[in-house]
C-alpha atoms as a PDB file:
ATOM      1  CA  UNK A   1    -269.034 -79.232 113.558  1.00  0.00           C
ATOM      2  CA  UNK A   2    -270.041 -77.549 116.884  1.00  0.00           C
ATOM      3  CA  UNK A   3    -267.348 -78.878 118.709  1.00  0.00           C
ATOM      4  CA  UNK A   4    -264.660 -78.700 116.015  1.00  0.00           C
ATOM      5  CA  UNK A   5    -266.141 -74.476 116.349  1.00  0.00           C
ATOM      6  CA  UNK A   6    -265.959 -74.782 120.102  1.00  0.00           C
ATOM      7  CA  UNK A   7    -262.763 -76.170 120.361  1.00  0.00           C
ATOM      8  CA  UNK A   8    -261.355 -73.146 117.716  1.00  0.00           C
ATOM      9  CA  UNK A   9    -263.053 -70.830 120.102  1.00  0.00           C
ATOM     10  CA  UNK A  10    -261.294 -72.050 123.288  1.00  0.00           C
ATOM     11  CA  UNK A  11    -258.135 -71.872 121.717  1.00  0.00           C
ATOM     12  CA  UNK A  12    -258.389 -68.412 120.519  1.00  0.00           C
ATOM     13  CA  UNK A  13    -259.743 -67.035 123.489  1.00  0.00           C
ATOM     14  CA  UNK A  14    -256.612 -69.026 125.650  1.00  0.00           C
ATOM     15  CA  UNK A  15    -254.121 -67.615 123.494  1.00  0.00           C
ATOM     16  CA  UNK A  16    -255.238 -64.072 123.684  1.00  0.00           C
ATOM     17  CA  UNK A  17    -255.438 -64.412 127.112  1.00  0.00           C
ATOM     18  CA  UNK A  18    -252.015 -65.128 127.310  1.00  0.00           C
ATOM     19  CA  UNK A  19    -250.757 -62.213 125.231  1.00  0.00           C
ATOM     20  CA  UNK A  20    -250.134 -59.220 126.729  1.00  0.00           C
ATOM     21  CA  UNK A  21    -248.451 -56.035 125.741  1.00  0.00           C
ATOM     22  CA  UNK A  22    -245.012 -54.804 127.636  1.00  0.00           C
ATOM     23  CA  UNK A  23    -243.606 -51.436 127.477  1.00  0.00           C
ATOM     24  CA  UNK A  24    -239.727 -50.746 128.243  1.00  0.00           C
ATOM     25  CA  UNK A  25    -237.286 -47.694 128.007  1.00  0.00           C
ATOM     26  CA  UNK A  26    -234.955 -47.278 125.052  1.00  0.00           C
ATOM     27  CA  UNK A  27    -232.762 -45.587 127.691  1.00  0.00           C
ATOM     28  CA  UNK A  28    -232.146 -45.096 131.200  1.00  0.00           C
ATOM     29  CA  UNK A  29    -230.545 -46.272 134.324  1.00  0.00           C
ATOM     30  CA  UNK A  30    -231.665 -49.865 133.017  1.00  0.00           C
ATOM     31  CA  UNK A  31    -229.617 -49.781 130.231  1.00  0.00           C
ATOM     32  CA  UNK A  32    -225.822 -50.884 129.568  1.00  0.00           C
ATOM     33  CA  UNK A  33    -223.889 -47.859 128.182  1.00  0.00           C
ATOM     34  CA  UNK A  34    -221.203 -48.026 125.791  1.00  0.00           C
ATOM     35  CA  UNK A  35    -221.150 -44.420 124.602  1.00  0.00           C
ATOM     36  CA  UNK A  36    -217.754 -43.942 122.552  1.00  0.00           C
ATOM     37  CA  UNK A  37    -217.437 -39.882 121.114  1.00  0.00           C
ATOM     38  CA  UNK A  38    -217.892 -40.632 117.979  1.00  0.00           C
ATOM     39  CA  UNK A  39    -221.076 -42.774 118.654  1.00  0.00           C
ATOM     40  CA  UNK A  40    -223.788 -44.504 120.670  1.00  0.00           C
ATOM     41  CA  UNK A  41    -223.864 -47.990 121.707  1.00  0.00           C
ATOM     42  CA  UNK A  42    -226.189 -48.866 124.309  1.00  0.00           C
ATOM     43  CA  UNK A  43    -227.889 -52.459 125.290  1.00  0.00           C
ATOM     44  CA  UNK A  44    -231.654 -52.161 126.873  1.00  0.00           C
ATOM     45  CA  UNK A  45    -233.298 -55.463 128.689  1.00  0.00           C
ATOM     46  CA  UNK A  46    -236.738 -56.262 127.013  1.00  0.00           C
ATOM     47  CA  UNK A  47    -239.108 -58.697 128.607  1.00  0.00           C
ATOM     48  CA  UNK A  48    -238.776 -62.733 128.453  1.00  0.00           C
ATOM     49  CA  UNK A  49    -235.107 -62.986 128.092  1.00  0.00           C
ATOM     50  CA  UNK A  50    -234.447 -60.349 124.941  1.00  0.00           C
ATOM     51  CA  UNK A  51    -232.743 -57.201 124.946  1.00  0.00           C
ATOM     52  CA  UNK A  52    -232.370 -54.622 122.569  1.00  0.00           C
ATOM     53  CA  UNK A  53    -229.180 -53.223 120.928  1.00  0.00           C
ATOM     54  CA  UNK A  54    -229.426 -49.449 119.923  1.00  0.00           C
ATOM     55  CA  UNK A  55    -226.409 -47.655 117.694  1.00  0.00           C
ATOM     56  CA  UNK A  56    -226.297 -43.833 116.547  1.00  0.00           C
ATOM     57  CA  UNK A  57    -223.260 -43.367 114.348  1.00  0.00           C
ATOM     58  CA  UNK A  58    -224.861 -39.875 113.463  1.00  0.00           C
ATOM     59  CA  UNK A  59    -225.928 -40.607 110.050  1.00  0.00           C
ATOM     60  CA  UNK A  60    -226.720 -44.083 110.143  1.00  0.00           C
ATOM     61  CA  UNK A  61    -228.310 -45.898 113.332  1.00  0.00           C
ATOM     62  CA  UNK A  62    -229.686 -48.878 113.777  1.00  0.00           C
ATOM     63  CA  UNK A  63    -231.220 -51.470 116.696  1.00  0.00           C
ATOM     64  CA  UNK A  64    -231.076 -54.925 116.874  1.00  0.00           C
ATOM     65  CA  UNK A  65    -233.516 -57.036 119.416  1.00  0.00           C
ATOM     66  CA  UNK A  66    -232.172 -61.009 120.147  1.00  0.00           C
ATOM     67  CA  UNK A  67    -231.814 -63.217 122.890  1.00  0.00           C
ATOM     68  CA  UNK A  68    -229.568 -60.858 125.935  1.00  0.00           C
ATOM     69  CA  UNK A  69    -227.461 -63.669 125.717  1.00  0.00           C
ATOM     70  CA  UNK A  70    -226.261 -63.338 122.573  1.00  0.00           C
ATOM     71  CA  UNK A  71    -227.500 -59.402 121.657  1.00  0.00           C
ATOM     72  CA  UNK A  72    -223.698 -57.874 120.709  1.00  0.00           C
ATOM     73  CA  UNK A  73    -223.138 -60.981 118.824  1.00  0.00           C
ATOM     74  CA  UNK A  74    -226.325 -60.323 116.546  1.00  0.00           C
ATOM     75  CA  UNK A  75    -227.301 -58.818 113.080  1.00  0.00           C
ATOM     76  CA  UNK A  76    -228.517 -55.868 113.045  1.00  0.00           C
ATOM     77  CA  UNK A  77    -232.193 -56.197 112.588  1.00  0.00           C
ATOM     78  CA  UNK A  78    -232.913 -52.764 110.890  1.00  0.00           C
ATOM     79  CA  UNK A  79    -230.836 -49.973 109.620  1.00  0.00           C
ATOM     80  CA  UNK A  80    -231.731 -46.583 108.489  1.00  0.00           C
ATOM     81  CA  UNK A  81    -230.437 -42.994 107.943  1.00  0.00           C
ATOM     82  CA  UNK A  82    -230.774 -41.088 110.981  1.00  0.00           C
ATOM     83  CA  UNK A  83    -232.596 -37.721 111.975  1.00  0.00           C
ATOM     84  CA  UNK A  84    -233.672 -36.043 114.797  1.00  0.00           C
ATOM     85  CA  UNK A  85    -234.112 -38.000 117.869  1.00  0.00           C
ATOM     86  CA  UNK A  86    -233.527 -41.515 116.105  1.00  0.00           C
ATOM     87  CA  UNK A  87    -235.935 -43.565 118.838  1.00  0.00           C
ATOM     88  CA  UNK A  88    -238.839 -43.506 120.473  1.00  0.00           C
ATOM     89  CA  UNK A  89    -238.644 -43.454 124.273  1.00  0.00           C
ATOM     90  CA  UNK A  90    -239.935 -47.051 124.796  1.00  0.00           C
ATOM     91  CA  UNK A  91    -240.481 -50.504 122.568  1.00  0.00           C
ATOM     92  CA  UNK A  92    -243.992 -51.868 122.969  1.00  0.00           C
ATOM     93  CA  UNK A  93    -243.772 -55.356 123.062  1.00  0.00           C
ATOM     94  CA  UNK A  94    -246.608 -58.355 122.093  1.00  0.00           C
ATOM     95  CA  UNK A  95    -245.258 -60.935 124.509  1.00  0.00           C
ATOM     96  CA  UNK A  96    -247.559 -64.356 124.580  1.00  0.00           C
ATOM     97  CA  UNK A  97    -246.863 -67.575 127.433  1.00  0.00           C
ATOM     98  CA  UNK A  98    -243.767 -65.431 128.426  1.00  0.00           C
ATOM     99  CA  UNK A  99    -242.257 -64.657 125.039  1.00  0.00           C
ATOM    100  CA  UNK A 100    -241.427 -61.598 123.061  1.00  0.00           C
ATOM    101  CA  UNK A 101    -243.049 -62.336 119.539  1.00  0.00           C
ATOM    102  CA  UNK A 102    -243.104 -58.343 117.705  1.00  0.00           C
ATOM    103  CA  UNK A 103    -242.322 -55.181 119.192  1.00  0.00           C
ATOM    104  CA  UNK A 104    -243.066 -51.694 117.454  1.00  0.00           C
ATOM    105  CA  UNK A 105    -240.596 -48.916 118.023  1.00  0.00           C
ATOM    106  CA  UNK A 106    -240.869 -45.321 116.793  1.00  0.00           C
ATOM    107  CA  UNK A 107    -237.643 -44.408 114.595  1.00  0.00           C
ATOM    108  CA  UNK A 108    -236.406 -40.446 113.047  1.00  0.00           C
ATOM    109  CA  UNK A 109    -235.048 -41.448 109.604  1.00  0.00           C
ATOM    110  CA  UNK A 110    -234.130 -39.082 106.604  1.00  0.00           C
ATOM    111  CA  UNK A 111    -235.947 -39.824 103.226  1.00  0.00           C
ATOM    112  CA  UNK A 112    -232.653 -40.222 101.617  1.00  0.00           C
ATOM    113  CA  UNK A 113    -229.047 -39.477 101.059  1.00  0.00           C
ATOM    114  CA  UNK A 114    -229.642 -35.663  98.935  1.00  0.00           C
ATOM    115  CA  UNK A 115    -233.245 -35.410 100.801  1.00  0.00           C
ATOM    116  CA  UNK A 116    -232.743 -33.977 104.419  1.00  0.00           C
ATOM    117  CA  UNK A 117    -236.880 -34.258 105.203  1.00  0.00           C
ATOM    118  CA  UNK A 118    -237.260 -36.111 108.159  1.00  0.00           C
ATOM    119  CA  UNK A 119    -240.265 -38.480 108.626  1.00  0.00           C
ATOM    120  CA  UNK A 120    -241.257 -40.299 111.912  1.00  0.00           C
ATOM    121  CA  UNK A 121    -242.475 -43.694 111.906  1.00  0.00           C
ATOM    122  CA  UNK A 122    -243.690 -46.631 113.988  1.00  0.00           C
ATOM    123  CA  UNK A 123    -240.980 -49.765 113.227  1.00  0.00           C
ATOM    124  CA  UNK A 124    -243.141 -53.035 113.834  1.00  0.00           C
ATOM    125  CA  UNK A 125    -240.757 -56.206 114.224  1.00  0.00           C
ATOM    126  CA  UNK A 126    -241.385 -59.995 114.249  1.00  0.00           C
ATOM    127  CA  UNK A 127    -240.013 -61.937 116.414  1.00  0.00           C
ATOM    128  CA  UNK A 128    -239.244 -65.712 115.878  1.00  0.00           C
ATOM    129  CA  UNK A 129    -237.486 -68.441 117.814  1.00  0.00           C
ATOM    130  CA  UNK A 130    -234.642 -67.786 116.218  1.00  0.00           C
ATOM    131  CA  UNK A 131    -235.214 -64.560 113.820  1.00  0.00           C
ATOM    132  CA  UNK A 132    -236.088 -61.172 113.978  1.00  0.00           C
ATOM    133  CA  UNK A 133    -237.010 -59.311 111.145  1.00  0.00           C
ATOM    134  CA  UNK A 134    -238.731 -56.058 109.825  1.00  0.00           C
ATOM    135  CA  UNK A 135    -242.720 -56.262 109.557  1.00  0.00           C
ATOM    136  CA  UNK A 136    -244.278 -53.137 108.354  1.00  0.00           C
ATOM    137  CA  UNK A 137    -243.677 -49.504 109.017  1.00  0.00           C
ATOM    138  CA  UNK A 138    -246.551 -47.305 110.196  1.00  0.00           C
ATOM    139  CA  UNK A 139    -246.240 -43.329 109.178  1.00  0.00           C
ATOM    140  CA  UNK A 140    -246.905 -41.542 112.599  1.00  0.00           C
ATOM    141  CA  UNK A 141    -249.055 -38.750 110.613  1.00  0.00           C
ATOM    142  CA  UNK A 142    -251.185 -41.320 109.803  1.00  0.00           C
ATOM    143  CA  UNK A 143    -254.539 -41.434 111.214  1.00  0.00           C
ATOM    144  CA  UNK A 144    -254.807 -43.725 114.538  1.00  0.00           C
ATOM    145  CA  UNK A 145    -251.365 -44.449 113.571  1.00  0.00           C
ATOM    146  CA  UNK A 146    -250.421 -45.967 117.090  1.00  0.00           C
ATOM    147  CA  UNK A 147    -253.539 -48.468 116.781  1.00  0.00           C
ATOM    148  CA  UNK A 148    -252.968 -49.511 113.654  1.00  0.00           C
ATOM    149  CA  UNK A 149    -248.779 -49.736 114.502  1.00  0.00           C
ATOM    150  CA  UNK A 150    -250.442 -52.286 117.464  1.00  0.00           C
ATOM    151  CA  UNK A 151    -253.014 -54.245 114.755  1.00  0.00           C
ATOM    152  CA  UNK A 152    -249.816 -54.787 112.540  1.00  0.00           C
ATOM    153  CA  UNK A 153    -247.877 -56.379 115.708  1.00  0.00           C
ATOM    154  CA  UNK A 154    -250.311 -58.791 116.373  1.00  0.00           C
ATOM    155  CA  UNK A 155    -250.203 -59.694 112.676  1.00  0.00           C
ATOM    156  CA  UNK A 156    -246.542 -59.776 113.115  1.00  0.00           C
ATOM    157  CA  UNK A 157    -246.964 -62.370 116.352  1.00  0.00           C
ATOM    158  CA  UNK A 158    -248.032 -65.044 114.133  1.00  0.00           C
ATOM    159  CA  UNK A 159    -245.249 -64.328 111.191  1.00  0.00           C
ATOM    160  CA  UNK A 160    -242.586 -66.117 110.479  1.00  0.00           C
ATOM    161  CA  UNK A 161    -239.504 -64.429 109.315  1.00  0.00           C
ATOM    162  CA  UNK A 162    -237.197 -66.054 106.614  1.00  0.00           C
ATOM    163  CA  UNK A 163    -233.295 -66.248 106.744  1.00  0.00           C
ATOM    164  CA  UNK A 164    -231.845 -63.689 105.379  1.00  0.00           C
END
C-alpha cells in the first residue's frame, strides 16, 4: 500500500513539475495580419507548435487555437457576439512535457441579440491531441476571478473534449 501511495506521489509531483504556464500576445509584431476593411483576421503563434486564429467581423468574432500547421484550415473553436475590445491582450497557456493542453483568454461579448450590456469574461479552453473545445467561462467581476479562471485550466488539462 505504501509503495502503490509512493509511486502515486512521484507521479504527481513529476507531472506538475512539468507543467508550466505560458503567456503570449493576442497581437503584435508576432502576429500574421490579414486585416480586410470590413474585418479582422489575424494568426498569433502559441507555444509547442499551436497558434491561435482571431476574427472580428464587428458583431460576431471568434478565435480558434490548432496545430500552426493546419490553424486557417480549422473550426472555429468558440464564437460569440462581440463588444468592446473583443480579447484580452494575451492567452495564458497550461503547457505540460512541451504541449499546449488549455489556455484561458479574456473575451468582450454582448448578452444577446436585443441586449447591448456587455460582460467580460475569462474563456478557459481544452486542448486535446486532436480537439479543442470550450471548458468553462469565468465572469471577470467575480471574486479572484483570474485564480479561479487558472484552477479551471488545470481541470481543463486533464479533459477530454468530444467530437463535435
Amino acid at each position: 500500500m505504501r509503495r502503490a501511495m509512493a509511486a502515486g506521489m512521484l507521479v504527481l509531483m513529476l507531472t506538475a513539475a512539468r507543467a508550466e504556464t505560458v503567456f503570449t500576445a493576442t497581437n503584435g509584431h508576432e502576429c500574421t495580419d490579414s486585416l480586410k476593411p470590413e474585418f479582422g483576421n489575424w494568426v498569433c503563434p502559441g507555444p509547442g507548435g499551436y497558434a491561435v486564429h482571431f476574427m472580428d467581423e464587428g458583431n460576431m468574432v471568434g478565435v480558434t487555437i490548432a496545430p500552426s500547421r493546419s490553424i486557417r484550415a480549422a473550426p472555429a473553436t468558440s464564437q460569440w457576439m462581440g463588444a468592446g475590445k473583443a480579447f484580452g491582450d494575451k492567452i495564458q497557456w497550461v503547457v505540460r512535457s512541451g504541449r499546449p493542453k488549455a489556455a484561458v483568454l479574456r473575451i468582450w461579448r454582448r448578452k444577446g441579440l436585443d441586449d447591448e450590456t456587455e460582460s467580460q469574461e475569462l474563456a478557459v479552453f481544452a486542448i486535446n491531441e486532436r480537439l479543442v473545445c470550450p471548458y468553462a467561462v469565468i465572469d471577470i467581476h467575480r471574486p479572484n476571478a483570474n485564480q479561479a479562471a487558472a484552477q479551471e485550466a488545470e481541470a481543463a488539462a486533464d479533459w477530454q473534449c468530444t467530437a463535435k
